[in-house]
C-alpha atoms as a PDB file:
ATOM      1  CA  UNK A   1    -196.424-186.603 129.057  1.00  0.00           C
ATOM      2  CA  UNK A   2    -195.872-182.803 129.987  1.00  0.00           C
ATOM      3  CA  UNK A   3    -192.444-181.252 128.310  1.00  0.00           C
ATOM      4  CA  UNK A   4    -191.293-178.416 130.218  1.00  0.00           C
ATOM      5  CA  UNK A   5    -190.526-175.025 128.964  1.00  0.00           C
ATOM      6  CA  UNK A   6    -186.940-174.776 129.139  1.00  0.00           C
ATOM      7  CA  UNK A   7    -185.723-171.635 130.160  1.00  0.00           C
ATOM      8  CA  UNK A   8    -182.040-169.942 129.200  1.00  0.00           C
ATOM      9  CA  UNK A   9    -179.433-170.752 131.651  1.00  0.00           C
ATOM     10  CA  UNK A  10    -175.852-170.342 131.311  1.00  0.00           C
ATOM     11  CA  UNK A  11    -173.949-172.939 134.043  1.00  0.00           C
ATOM     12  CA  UNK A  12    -170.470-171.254 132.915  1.00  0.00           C
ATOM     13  CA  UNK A  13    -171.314-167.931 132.914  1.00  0.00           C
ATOM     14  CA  UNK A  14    -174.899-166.574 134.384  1.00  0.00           C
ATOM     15  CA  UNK A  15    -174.057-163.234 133.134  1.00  0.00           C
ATOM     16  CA  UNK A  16    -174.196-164.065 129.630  1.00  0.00           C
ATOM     17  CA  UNK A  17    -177.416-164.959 127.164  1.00  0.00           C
ATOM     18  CA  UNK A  18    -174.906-166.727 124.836  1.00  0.00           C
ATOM     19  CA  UNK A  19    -173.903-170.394 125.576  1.00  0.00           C
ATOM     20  CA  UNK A  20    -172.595-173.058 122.704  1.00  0.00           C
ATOM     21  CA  UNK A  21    -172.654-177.137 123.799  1.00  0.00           C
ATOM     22  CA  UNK A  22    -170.983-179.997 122.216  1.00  0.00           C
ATOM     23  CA  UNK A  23    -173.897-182.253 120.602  1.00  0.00           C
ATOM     24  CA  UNK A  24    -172.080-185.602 122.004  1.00  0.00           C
ATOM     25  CA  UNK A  25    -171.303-183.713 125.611  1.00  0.00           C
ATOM     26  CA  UNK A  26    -175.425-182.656 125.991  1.00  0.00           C
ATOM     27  CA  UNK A  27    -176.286-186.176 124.963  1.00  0.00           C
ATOM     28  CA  UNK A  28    -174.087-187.654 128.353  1.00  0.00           C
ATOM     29  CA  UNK A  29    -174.976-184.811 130.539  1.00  0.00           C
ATOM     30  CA  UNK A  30    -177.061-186.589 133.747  1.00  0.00           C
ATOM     31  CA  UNK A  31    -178.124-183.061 135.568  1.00  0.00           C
ATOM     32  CA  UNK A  32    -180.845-182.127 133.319  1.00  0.00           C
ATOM     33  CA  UNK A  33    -184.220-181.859 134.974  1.00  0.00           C
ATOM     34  CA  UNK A  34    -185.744-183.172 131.785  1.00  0.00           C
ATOM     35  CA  UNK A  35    -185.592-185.403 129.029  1.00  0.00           C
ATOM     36  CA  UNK A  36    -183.802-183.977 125.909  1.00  0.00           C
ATOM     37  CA  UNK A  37    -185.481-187.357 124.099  1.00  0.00           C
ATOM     38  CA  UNK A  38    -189.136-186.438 124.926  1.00  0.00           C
ATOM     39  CA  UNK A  39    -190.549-183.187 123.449  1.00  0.00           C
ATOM     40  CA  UNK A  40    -189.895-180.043 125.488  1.00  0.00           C
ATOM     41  CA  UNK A  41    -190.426-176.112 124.253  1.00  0.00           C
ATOM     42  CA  UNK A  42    -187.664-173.514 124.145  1.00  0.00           C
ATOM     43  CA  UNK A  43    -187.443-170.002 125.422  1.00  0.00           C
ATOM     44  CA  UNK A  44    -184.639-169.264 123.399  1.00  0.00           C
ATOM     45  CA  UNK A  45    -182.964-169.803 119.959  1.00  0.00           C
ATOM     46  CA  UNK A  46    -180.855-172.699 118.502  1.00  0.00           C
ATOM     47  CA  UNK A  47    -178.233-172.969 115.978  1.00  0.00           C
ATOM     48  CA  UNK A  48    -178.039-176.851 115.791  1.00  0.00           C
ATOM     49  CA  UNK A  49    -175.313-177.597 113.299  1.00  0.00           C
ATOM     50  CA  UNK A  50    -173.808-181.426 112.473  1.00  0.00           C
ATOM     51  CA  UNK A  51    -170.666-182.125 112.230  1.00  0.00           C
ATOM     52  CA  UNK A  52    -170.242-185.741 111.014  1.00  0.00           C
ATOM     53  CA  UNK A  53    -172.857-188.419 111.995  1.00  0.00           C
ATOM     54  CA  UNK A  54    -176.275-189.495 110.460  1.00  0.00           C
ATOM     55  CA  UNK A  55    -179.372-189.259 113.085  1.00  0.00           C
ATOM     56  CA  UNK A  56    -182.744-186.845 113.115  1.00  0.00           C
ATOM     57  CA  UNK A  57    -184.122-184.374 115.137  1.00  0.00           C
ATOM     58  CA  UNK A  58    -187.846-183.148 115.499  1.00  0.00           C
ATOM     59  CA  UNK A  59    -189.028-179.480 115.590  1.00  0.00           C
ATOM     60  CA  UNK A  60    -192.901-179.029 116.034  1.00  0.00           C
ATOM     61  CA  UNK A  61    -193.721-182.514 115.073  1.00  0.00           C
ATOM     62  CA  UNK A  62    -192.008-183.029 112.315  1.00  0.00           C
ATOM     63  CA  UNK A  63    -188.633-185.184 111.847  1.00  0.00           C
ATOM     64  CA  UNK A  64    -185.617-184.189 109.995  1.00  0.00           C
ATOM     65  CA  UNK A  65    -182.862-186.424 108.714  1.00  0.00           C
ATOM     66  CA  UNK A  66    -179.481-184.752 110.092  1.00  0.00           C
ATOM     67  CA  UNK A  67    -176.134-185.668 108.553  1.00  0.00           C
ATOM     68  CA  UNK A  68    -172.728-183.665 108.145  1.00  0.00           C
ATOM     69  CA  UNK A  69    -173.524-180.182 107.147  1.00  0.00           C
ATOM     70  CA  UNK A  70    -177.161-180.156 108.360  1.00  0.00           C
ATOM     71  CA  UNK A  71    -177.894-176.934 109.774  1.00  0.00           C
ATOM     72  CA  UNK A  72    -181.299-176.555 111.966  1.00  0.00           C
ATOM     73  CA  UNK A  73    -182.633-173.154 113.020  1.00  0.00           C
ATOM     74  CA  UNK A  74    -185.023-173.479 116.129  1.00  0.00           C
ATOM     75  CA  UNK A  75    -187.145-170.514 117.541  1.00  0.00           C
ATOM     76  CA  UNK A  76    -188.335-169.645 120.531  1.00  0.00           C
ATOM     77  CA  UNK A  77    -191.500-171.211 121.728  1.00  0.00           C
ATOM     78  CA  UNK A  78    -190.803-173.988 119.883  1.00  0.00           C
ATOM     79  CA  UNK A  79    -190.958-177.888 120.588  1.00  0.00           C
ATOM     80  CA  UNK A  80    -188.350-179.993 119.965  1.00  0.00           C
ATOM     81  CA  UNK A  81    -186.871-183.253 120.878  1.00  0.00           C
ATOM     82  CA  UNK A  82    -183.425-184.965 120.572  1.00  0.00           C
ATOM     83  CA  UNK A  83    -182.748-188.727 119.380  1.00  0.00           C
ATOM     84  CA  UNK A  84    -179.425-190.177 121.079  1.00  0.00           C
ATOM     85  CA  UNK A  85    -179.889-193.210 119.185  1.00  0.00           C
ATOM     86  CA  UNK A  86    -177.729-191.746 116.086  1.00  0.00           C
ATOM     87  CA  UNK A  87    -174.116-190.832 116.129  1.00  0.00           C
ATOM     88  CA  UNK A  88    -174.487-187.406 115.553  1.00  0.00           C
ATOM     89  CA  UNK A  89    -171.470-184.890 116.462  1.00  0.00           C
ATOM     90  CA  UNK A  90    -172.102-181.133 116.184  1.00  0.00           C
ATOM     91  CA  UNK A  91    -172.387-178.345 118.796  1.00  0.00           C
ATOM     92  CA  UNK A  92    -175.459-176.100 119.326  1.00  0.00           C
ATOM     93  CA  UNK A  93    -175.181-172.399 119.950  1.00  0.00           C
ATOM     94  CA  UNK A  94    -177.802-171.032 122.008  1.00  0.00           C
ATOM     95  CA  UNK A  95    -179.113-167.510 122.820  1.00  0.00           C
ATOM     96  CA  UNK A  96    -181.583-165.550 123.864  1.00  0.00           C
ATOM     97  CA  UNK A  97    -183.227-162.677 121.224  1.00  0.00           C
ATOM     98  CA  UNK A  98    -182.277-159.914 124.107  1.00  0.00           C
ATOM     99  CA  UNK A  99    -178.129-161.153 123.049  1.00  0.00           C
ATOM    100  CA  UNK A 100    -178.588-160.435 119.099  1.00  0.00           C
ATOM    101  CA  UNK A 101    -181.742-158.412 118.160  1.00  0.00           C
ATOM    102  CA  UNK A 102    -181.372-155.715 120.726  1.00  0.00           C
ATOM    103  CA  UNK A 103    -178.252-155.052 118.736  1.00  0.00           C
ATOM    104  CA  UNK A 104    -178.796-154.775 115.591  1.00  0.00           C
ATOM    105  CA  UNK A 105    -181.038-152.288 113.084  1.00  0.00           C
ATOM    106  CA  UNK A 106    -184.474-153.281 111.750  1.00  0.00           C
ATOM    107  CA  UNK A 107    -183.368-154.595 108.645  1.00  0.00           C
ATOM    108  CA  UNK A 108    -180.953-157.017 110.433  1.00  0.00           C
ATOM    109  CA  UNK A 109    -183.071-158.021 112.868  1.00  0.00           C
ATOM    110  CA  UNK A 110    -186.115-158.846 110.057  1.00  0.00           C
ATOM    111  CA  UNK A 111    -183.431-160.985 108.556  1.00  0.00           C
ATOM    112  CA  UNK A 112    -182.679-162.835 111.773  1.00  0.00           C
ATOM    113  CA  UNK A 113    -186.671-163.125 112.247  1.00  0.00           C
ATOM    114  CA  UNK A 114    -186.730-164.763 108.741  1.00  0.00           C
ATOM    115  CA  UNK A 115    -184.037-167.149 109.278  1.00  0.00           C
ATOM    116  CA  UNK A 116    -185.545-168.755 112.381  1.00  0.00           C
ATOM    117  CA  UNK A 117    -189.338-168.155 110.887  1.00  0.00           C
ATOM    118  CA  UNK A 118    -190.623-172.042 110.369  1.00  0.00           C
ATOM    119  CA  UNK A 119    -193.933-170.435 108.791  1.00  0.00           C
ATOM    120  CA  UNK A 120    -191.954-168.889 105.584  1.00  0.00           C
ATOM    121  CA  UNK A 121    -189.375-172.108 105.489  1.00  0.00           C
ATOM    122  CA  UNK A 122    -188.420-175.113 106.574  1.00  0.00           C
ATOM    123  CA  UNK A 123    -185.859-174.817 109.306  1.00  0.00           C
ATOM    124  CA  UNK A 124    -183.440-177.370 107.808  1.00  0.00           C
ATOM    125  CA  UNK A 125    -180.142-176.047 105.838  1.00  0.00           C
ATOM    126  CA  UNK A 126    -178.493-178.800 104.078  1.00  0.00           C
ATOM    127  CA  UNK A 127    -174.737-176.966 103.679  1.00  0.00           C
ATOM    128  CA  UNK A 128    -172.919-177.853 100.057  1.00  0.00           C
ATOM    129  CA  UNK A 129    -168.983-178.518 100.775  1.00  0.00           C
ATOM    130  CA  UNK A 130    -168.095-174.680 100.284  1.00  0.00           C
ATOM    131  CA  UNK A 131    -170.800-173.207 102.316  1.00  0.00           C
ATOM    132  CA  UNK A 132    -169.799-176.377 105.043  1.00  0.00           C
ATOM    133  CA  UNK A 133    -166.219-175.088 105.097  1.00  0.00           C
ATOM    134  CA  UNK A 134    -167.004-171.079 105.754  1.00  0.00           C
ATOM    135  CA  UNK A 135    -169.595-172.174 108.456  1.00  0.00           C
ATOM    136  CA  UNK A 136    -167.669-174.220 110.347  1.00  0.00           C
ATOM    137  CA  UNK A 137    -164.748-171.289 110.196  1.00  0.00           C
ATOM    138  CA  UNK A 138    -167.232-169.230 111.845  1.00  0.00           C
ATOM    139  CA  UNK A 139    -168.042-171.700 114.452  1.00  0.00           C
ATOM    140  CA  UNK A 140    -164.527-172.461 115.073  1.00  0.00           C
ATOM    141  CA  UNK A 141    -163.981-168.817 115.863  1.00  0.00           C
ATOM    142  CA  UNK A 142    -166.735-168.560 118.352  1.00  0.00           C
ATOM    143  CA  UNK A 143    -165.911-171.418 119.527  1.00  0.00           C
ATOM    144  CA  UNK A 144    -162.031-170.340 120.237  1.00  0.00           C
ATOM    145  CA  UNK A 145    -163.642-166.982 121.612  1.00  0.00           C
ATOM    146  CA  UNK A 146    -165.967-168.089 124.195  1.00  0.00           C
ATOM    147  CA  UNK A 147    -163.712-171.321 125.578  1.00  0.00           C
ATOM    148  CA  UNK A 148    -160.162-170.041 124.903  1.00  0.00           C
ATOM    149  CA  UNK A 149    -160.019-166.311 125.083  1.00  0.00           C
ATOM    150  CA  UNK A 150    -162.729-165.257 127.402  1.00  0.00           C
ATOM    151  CA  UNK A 151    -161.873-162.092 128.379  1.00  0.00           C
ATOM    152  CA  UNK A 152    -164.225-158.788 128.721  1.00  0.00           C
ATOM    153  CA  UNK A 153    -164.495-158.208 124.900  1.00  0.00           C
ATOM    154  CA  UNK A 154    -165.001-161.689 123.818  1.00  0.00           C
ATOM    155  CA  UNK A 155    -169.123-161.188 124.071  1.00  0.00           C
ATOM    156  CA  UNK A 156    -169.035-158.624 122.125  1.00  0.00           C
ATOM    157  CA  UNK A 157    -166.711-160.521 119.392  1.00  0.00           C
ATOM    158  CA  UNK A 158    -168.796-163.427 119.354  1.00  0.00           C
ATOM    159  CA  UNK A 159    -171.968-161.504 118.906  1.00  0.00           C
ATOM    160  CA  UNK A 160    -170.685-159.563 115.805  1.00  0.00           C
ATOM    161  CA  UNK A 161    -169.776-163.276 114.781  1.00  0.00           C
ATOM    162  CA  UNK A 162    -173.262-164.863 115.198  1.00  0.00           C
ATOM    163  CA  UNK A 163    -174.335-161.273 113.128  1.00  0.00           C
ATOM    164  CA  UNK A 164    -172.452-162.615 110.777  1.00  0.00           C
ATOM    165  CA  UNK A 165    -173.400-166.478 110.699  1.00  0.00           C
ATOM    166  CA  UNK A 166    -176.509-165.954 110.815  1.00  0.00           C
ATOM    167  CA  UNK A 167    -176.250-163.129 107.841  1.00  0.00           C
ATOM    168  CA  UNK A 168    -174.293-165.942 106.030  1.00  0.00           C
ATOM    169  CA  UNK A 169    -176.919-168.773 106.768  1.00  0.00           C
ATOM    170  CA  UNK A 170    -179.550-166.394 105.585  1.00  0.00           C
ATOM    171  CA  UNK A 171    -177.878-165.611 102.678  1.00  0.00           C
ATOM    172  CA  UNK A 172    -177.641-169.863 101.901  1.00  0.00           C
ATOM    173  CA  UNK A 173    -181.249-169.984 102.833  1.00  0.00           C
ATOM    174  CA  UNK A 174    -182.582-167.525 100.559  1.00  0.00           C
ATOM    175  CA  UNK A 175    -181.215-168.653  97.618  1.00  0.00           C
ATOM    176  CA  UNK A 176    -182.378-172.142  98.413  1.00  0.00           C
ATOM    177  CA  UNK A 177    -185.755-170.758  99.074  1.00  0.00           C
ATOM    178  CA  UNK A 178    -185.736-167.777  97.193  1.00  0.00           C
ATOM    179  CA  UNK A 179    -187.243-165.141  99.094  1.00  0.00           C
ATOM    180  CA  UNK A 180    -185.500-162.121 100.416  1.00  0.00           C
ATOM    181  CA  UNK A 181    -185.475-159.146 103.315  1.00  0.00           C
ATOM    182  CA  UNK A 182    -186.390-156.611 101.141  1.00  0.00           C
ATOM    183  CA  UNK A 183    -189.951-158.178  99.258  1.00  0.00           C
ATOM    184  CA  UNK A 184    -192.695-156.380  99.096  1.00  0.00           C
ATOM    185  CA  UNK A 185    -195.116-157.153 102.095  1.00  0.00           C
ATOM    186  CA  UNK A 186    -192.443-158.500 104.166  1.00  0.00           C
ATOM    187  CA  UNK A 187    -192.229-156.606 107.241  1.00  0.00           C
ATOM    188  CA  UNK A 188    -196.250-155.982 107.021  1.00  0.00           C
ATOM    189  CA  UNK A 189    -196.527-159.356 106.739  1.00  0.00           C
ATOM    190  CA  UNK A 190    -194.082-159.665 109.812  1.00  0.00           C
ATOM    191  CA  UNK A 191    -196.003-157.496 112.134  1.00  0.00           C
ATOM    192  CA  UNK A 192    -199.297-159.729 110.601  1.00  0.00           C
ATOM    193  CA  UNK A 193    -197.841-162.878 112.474  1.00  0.00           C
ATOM    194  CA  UNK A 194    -196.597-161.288 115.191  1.00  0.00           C
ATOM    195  CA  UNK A 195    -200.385-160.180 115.693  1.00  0.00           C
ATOM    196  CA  UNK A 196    -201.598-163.496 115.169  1.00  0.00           C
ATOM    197  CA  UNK A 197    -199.425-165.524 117.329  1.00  0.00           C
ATOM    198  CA  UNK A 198    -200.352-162.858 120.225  1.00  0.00           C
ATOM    199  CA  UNK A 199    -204.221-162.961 119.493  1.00  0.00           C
ATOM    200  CA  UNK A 200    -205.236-166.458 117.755  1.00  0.00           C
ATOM    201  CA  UNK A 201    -206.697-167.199 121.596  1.00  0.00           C
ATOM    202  CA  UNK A 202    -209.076-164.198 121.051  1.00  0.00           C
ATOM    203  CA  UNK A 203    -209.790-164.231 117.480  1.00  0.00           C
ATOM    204  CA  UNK A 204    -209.224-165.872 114.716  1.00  0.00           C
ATOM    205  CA  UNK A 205    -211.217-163.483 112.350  1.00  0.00           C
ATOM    206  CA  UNK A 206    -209.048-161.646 109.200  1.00  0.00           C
ATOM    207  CA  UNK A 207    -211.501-158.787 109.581  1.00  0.00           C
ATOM    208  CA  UNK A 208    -210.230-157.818 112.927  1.00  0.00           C
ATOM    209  CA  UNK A 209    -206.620-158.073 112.243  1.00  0.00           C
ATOM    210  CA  UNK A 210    -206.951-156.033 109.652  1.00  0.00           C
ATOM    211  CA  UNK A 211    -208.754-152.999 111.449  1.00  0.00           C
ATOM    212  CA  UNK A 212    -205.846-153.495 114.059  1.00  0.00           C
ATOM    213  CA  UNK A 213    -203.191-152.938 110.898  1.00  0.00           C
ATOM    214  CA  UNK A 214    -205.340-150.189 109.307  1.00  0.00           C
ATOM    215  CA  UNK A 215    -205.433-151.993 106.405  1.00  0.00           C
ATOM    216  CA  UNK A 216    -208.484-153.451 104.053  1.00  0.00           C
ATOM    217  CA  UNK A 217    -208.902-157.080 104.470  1.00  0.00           C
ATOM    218  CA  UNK A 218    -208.058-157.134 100.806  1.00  0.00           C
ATOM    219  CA  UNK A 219    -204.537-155.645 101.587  1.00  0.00           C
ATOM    220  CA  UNK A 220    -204.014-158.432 104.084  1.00  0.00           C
ATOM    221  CA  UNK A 221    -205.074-161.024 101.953  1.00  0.00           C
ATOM    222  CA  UNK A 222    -202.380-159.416  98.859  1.00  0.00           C
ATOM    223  CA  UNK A 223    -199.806-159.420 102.135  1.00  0.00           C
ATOM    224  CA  UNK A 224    -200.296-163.054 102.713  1.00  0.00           C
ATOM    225  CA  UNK A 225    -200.693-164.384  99.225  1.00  0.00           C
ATOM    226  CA  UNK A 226    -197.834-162.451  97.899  1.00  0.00           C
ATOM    227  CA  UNK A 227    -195.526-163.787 100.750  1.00  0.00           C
ATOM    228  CA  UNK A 228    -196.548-167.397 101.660  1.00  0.00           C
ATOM    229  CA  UNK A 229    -199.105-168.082  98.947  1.00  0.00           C
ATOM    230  CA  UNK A 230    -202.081-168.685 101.415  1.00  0.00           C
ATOM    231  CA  UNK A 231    -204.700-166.839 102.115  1.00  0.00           C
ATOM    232  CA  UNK A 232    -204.802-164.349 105.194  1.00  0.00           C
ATOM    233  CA  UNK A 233    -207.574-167.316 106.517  1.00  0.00           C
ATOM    234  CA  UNK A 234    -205.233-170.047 105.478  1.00  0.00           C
ATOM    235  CA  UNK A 235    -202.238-168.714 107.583  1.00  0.00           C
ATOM    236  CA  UNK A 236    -204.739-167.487 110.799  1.00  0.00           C
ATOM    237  CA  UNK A 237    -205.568-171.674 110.369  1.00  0.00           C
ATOM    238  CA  UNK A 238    -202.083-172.801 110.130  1.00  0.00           C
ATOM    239  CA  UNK A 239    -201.067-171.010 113.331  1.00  0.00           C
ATOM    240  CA  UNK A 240    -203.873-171.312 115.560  1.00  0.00           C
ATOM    241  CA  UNK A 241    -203.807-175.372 114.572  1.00  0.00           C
ATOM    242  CA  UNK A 242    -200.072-175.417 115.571  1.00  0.00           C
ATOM    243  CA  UNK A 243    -201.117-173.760 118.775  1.00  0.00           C
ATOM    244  CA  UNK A 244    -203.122-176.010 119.385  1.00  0.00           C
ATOM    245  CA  UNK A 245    -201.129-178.923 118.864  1.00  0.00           C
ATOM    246  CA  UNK A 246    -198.700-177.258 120.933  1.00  0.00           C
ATOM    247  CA  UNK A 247    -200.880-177.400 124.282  1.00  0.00           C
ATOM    248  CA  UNK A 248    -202.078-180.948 123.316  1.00  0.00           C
ATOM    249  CA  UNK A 249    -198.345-181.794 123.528  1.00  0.00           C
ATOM    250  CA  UNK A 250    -196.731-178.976 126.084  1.00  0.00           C
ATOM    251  CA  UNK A 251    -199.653-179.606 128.799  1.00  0.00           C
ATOM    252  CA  UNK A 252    -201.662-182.004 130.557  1.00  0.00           C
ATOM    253  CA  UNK A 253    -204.884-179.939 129.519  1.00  0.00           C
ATOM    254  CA  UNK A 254    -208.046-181.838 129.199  1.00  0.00           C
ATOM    255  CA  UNK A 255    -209.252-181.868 125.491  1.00  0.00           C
ATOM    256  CA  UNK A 256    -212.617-179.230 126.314  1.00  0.00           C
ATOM    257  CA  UNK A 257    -209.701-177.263 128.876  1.00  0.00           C
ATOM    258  CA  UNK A 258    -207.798-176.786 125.249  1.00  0.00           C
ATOM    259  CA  UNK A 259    -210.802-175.854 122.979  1.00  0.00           C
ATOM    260  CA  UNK A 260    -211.652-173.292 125.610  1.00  0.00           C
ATOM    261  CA  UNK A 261    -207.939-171.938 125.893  1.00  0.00           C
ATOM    262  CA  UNK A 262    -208.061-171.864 121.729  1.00  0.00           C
ATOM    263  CA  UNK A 263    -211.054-170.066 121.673  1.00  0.00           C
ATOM    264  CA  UNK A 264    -213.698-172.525 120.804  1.00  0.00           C
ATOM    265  CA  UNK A 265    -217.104-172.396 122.952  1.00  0.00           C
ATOM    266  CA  UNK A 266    -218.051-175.912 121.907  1.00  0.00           C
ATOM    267  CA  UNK A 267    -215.730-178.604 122.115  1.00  0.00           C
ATOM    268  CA  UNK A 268    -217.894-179.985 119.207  1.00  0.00           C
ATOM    269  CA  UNK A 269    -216.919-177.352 116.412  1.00  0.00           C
ATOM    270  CA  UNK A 270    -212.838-177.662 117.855  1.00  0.00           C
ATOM    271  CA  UNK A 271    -212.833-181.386 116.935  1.00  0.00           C
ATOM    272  CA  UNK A 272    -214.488-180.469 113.743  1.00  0.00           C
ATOM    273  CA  UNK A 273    -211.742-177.297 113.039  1.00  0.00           C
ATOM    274  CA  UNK A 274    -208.777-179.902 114.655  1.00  0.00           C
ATOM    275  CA  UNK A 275    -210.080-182.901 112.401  1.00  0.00           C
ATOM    276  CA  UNK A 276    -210.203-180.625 109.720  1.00  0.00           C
ATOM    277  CA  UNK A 277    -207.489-178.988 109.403  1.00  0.00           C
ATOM    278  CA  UNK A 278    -204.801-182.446 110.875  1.00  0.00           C
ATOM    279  CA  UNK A 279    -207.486-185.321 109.720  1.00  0.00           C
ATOM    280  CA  UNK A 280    -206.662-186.738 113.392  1.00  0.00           C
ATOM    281  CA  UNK A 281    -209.201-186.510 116.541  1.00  0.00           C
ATOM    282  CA  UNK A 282    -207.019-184.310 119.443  1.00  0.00           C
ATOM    283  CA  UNK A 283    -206.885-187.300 121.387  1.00  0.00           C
ATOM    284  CA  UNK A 284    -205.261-189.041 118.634  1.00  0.00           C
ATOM    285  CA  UNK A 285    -202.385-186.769 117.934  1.00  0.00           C
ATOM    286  CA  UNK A 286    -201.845-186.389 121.836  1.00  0.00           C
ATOM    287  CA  UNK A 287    -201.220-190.074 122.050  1.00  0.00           C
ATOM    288  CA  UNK A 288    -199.210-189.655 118.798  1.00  0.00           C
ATOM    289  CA  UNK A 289    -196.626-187.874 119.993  1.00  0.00           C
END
């Protein structure tokens, strides 16, 4: 198995990094150059949001249980797969981070970040009735915008209304998982990721991340303890493991190909760190998923 990364493309309108597709129309669509049901990694962002149905989705290995009001937020660079075998009815509004985050101030854009950030939150919203109704408005609006009016403003309409949704959704999400844009550590902790995701190929040591922040490695460990309750060590583990599990899945790699590209000189100590830190052999969560 090799997923592809799937690139942004707009079939109705090349020009623009926004598109938004029916759930049931994607499902029936026979010109895809890939399987939506195997996994495949995104260079773009997601808003999947259900209508009416029961079914599941996975995002980086993991399954969620969809149903009316279920509200997914996928990332870029992530993996994901589709199951047809529900009924599921929804749409998905897609974009690319140059569409909304160019736009928009720091602030803003640190709470879009945290909205699609799987490593502070699970990327599941389960809407109650009320916050159903309002969302779906929202939707409906883009929606209306983007197939109805389509004129020269209506990109610029429908990205003050994604501003908006997603402002709403992170709103929903932080009171569900009670954290919030302006906490102490945040946008250190932020640019600590950032670094991390970038790096973990290189080094996986907290010392050196925290000479490149200027910080003590005490400071970093405060930053990551205060914000996701782990250790700066902990969180370096977390992401280089889901890195890892990423090429196992997103490449055709051999298992001593992947220790090498994850930074290990002996395939020996990367089954150790893999076992370790997934209690599965690399070979065993390849053939896993």
């Amino acid at each position: 198995m090799n997923p592809k990364n799937i690139k942004f493309t707009n079939q109705k309108n090349t020009r623009s990094q926004f598109d938004i597709l029916k759930l049931e129309e994607l499902y029936k669509r026979k010109n895809i150059d890939h399987s939506i049901e195997e996994p495949h990694k995104v260079e773009f962002f997601i808003l999947l949001f259900v209508e009416k149905g029961n079914g599941k989705h996975a995002i980086d290995f993991v399954e969620h249980k969809c149903s009316k009001g279920t509200l997914l937020t996928i990332r870029k660079d992530q993996i994901h797969r589709f199951y047809k075998k529900g009924n599921l009815k929804g749409c998905l509004l897609i974009f690319t981070d140059e569409f909304l985050i160019s736009y928009l101030e720091e602030l803003e854009t640190q709470k879009t970040m945290l909205l699609f950030n799987e490593l502070l939150g699970v990327p599941k919203i389960q809407l109650t009735p009320n916050n159903f109704k309002s969302i779906s408005q929202i939707i409906s609006r883009i929606h209306h915008e983007y197939f109805t009016v389509n004129d020269n403003h209506s990109l610029g309409i429908i990205r003050s209304e994604l501003h908006i949704l997603i402002t709403q959704l992170f709103r929903i999400k932080s009171k569900q998982e009670n954290y919030n844009a302006t906490k102490k550590y945040l946008s250190q902790f932020i640019i600590f990721q950032k670094m991390v995701e970038i790096n973990i190929n290189k080094t996986a040591k907290v010392q050196e991340y925290a000479d490149k922040m200027h910080i003590s490695t005490k400071t970093l460990n405060n930053i990551t303890k205060t914000i996701v309750n782990k250790s700066a060590k902990e969180f370096i583990d977390e992401i280089r493991t889901l890195q890892i599990k990423r090429l196992l899945i997103n490449t055709k790699l051999s298992i001593k190909e992947i220790a090498y590209e994850s930074g290990f000189e002996e395939s020996t100590n990367f089954y150790k760190y893999f076992k370790r830190h997934t209690r599965s052999t690399p070979e065993q969560f390849r053939e896993t998923h």
